[in-house]
N, C-alpha and C. Protein backbone atom coordinates (compact mmCIF):
# COMPACT_ATOMS: atom_id res chain seq x y z
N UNK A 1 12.63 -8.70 -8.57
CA UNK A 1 11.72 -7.71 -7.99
C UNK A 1 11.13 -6.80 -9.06
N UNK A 2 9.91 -7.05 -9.34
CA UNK A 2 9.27 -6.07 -10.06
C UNK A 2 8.69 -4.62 -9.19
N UNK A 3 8.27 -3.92 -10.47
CA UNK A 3 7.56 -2.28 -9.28
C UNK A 3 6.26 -2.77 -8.64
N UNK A 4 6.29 -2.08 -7.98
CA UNK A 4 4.92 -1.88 -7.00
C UNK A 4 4.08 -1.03 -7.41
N UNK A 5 2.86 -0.69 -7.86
CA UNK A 5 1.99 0.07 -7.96
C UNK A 5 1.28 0.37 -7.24
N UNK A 6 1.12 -0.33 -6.37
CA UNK A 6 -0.01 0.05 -5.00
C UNK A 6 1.33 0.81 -3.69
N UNK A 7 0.56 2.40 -3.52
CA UNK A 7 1.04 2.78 -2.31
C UNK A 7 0.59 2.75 -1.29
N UNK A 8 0.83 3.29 -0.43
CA UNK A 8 0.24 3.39 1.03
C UNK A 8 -0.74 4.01 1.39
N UNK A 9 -1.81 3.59 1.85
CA UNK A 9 -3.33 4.81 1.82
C UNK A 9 -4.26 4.40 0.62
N UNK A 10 -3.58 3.30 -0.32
CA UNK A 10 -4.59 3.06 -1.37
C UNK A 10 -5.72 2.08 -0.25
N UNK A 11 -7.11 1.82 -0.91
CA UNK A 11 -7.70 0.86 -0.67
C UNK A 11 -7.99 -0.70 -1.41
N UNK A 12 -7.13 -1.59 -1.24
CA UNK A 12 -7.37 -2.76 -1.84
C UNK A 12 -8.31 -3.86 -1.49
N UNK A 13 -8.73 -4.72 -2.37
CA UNK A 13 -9.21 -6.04 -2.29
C UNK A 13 -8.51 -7.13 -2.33
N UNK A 14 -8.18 -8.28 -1.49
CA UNK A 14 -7.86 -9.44 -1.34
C UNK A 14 -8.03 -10.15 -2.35
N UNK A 15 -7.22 -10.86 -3.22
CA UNK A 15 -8.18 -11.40 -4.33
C UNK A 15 -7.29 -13.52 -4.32
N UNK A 16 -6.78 -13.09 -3.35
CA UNK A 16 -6.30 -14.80 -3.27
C UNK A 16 -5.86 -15.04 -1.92
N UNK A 17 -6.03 -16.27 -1.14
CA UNK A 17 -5.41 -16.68 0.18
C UNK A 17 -6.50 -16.57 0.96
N UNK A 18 -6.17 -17.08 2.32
CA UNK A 18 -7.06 -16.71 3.11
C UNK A 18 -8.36 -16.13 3.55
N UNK A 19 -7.51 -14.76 3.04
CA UNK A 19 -8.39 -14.02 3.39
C UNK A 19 -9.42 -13.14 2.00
N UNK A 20 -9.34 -13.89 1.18
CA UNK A 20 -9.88 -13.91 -0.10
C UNK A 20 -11.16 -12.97 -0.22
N UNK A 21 -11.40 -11.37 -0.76
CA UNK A 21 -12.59 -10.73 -0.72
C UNK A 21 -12.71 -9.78 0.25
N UNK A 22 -11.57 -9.99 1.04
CA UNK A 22 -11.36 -8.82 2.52
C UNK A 22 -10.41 -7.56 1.80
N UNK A 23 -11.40 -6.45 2.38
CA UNK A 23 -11.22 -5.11 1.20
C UNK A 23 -10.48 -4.05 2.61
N UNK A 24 -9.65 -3.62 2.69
CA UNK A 24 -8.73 -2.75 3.65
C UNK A 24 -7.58 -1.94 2.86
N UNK A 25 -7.27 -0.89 4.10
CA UNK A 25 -6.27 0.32 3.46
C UNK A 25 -5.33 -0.27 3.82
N UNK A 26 -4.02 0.13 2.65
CA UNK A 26 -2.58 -0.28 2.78
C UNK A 26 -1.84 0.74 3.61
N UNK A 27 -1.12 -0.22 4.67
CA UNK A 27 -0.68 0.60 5.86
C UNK A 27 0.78 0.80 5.59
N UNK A 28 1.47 -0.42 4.78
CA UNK A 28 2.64 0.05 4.73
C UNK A 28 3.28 -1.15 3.32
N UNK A 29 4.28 -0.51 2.75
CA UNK A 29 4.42 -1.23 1.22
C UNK A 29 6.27 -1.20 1.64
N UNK A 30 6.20 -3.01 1.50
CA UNK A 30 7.73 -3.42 1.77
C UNK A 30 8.59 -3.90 0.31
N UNK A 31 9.14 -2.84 -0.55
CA UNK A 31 9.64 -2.85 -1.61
C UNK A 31 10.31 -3.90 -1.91
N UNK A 32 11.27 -3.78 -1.00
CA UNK A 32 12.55 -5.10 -1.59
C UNK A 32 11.76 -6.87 -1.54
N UNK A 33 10.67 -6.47 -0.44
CA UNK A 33 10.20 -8.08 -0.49
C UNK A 33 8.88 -8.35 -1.26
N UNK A 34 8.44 -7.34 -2.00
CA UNK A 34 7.18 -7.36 -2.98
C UNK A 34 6.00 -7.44 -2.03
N UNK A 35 6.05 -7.08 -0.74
CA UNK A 35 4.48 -6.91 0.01
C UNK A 35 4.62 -6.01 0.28
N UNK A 36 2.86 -5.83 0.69
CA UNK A 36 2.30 -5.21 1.58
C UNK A 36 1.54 -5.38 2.72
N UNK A 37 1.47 -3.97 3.48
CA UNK A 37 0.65 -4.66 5.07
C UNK A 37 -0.73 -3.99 4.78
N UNK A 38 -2.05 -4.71 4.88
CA UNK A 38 -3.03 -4.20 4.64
C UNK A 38 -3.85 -4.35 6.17
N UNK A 39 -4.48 -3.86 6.62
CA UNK A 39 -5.20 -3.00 7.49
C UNK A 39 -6.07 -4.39 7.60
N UNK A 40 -6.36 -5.02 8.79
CA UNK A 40 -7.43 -6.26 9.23
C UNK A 40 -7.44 -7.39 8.27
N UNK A 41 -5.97 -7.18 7.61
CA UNK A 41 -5.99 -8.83 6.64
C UNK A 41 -4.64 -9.84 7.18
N UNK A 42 -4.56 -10.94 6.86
CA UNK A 42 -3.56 -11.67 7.43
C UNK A 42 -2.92 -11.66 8.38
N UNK A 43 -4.01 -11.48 9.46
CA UNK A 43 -4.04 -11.17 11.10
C UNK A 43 -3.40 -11.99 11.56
N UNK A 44 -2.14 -12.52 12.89
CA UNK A 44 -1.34 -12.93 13.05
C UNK A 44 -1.17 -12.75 14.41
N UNK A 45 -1.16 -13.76 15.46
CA UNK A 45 -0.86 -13.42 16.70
C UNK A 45 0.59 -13.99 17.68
N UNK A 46 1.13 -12.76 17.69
CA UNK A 46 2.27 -13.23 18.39
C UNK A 46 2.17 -12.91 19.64
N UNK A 47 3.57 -14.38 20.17
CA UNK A 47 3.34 -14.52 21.50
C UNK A 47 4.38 -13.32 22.00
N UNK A 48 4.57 -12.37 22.62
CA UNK A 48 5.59 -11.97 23.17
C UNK A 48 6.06 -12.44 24.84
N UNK A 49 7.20 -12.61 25.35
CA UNK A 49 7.72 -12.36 26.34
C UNK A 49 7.63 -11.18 27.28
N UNK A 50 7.79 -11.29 28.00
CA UNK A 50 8.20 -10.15 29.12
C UNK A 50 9.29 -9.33 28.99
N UNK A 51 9.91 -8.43 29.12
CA UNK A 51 11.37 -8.00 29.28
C UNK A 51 10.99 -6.73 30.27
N UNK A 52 12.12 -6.79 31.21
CA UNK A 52 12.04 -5.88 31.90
C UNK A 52 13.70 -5.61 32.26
N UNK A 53 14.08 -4.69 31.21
CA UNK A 53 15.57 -4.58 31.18
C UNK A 53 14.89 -2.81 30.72
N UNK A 54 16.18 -1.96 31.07
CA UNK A 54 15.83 -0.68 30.87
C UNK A 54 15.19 0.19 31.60
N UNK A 55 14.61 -0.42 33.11
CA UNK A 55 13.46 0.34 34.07
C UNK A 55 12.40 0.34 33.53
N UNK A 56 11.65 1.62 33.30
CA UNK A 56 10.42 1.71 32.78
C UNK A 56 9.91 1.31 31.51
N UNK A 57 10.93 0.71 30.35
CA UNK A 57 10.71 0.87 29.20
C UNK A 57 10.27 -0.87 28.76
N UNK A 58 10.25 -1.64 30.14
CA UNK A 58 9.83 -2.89 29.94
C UNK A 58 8.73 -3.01 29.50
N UNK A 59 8.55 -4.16 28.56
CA UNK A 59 7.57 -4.89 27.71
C UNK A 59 6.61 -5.72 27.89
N UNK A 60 4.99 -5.48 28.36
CA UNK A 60 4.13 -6.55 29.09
C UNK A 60 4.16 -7.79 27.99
N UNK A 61 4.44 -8.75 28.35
CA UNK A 61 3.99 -10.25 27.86
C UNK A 61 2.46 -10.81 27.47
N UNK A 62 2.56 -11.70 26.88
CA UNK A 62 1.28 -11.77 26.25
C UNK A 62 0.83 -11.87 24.59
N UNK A 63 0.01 -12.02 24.24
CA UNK A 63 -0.44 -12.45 22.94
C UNK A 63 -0.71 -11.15 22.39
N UNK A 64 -0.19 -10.54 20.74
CA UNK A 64 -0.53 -9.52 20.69
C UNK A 64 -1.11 -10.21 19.00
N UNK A 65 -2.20 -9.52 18.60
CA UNK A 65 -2.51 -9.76 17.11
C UNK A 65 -2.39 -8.77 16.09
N UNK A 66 -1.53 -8.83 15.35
CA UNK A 66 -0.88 -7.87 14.53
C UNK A 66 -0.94 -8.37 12.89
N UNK A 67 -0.88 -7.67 11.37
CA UNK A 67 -1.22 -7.80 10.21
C UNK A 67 0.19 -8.04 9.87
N UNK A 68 0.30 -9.12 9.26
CA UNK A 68 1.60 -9.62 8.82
C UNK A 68 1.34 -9.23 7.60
N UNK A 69 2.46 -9.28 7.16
CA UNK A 69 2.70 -9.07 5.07
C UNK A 69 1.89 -9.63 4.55
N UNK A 70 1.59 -9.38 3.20
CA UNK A 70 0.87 -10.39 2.39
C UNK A 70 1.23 -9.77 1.01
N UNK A 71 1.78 -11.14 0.00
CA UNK A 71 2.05 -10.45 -1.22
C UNK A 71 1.64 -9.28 -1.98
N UNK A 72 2.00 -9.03 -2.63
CA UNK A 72 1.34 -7.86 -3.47
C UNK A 72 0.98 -8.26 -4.72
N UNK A 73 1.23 -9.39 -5.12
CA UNK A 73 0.33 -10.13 -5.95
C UNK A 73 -1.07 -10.57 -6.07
N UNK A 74 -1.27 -10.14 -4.76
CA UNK A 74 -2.85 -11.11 -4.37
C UNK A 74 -3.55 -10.02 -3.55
N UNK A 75 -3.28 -8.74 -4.16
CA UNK A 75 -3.96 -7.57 -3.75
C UNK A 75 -4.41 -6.85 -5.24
N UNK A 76 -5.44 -6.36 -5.04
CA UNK A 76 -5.71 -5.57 -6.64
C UNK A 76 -6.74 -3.51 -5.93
N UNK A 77 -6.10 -3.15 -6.51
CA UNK A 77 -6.75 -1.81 -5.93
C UNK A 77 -7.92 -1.63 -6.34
N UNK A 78 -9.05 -1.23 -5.24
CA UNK A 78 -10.28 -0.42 -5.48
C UNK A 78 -10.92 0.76 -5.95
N UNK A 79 -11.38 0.31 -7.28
CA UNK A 79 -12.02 1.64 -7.78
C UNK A 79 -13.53 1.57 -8.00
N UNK A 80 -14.06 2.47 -7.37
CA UNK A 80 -15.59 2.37 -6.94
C UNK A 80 -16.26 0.98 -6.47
N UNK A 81 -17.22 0.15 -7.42
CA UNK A 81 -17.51 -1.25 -6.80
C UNK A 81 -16.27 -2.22 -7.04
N UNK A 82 -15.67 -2.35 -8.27
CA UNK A 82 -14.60 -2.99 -8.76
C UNK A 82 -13.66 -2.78 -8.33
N UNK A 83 -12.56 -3.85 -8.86
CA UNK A 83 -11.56 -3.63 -8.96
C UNK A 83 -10.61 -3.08 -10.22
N UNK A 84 -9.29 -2.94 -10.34
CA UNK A 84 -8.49 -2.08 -11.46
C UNK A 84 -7.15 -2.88 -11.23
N UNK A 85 -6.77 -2.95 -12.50
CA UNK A 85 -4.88 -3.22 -12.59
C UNK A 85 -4.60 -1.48 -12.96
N UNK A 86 -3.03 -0.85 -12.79
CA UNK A 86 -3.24 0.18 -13.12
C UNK A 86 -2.31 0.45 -14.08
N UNK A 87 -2.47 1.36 -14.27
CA UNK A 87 -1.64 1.77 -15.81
C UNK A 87 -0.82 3.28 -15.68
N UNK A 88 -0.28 3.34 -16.05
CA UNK A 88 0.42 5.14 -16.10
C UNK A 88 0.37 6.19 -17.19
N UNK A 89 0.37 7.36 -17.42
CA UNK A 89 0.41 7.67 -18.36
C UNK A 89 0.82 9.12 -18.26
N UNK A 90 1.51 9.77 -19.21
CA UNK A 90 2.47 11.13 -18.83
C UNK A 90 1.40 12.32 -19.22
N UNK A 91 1.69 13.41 -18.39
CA UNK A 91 0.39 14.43 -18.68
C UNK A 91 1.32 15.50 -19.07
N UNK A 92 1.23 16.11 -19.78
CA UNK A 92 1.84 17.44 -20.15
C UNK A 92 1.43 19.11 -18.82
N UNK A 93 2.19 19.51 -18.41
CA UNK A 93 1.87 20.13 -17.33
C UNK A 93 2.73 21.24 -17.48
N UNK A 94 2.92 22.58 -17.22
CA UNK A 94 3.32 23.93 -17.17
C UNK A 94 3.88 23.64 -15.96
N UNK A 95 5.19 24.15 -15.91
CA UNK A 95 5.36 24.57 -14.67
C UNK A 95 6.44 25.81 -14.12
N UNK A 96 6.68 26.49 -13.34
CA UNK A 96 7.20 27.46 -12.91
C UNK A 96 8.62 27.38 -12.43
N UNK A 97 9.28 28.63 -12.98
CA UNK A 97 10.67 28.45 -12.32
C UNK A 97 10.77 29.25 -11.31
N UNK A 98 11.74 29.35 -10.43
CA UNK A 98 11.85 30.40 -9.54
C UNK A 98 11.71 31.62 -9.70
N UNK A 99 12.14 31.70 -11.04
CA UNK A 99 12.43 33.32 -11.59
C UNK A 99 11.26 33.84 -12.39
N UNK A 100 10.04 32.81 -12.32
CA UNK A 100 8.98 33.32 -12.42
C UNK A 100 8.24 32.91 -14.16
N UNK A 101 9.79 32.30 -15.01
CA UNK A 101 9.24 31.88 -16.14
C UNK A 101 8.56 30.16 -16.15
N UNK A 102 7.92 29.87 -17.45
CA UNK A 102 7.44 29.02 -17.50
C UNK A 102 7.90 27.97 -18.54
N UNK A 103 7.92 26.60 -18.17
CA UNK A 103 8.18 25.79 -19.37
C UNK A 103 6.90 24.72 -19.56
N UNK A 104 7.31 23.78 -20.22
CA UNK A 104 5.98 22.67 -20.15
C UNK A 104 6.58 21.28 -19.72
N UNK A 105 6.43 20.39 -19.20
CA UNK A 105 7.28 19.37 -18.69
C UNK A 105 6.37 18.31 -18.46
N UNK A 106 6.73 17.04 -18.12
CA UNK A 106 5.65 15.97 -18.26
C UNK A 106 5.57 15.18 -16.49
N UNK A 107 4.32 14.79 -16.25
CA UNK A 107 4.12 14.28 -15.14
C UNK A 107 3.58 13.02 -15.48
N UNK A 108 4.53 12.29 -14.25
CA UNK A 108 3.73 10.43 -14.45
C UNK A 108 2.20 10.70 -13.61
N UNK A 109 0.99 9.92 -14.14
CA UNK A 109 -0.10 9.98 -13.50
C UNK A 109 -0.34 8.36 -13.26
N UNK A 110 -0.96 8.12 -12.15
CA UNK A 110 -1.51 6.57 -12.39
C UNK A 110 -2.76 6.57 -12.86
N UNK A 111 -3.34 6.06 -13.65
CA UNK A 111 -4.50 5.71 -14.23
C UNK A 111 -4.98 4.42 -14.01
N UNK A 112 -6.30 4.17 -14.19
CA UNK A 112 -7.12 3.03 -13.91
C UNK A 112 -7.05 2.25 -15.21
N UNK A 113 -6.80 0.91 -15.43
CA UNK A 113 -7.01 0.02 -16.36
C UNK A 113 -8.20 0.30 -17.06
N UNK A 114 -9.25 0.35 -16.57
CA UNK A 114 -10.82 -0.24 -16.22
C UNK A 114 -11.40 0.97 -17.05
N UNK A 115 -11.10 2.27 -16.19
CA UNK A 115 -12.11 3.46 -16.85
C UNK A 115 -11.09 4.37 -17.18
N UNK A 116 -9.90 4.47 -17.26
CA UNK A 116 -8.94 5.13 -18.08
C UNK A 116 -8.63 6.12 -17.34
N UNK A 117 -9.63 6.30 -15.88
CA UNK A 117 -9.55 7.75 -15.22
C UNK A 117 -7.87 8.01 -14.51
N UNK A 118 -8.04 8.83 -14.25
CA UNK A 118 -6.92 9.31 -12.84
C UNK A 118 -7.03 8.40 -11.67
N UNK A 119 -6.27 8.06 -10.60
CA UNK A 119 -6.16 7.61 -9.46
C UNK A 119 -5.60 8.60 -9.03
């Protein structure tokens, strides 16, 4: 298992499978299995059953279409028209103690491959 760089709320592009070029927000990032769920990609329809156990809390039956996983290999994040691999880089930053003094301390930033900017 490698890291994940893409979080949740980023906007990615599809860049292999299926659904190849289909650009959607990441709804949810599954660590231990290296995906993610992206928003109208690798659409998937399951059949469900009925259940009616519990009184009211039963389950209508029927076909529901829902976004299954899709690697995180074959997603690349959107920056402006393009795309970006991303990169990190530590920023030097001030920051405050309770007691009102100050030190200087370092923050991870993600940065863009591409134009070096901030994400």
């Amino acid at each position: 298992m490698g890291t994940i760089n893409i979080k949740k709320g980023d906007t990615v592009k599809v860049i292999a499978g299926k659904d190849k070029g289909a650009e959607g927000k990441v709804i949810a990032v599954l660590r231990d299995e290296d995906r993610v769920i992206v928003e109208g990609v690798n659409r998937v329809k399951k059949h469900t059953k009925v259940v009616n156990q519990g009184g009211r809390a039963g389950n209508t039956g029927g076909i529901i279409t829902a976004e299954a996983p899709i690697h995180v290999s074959n997603v690349m994040l959107v920056e402006g028209k393009g795309v970006t691999r991303i990169g990190f880089r530590r920023d030097e930053v001030t920051k405050r103690r309770p007691d009102g003094s100050e030190y200087t301390s370092t923050r991870s930033v993600r940065i863009s491959r591409k134009t070096g900017k901030e994400i």
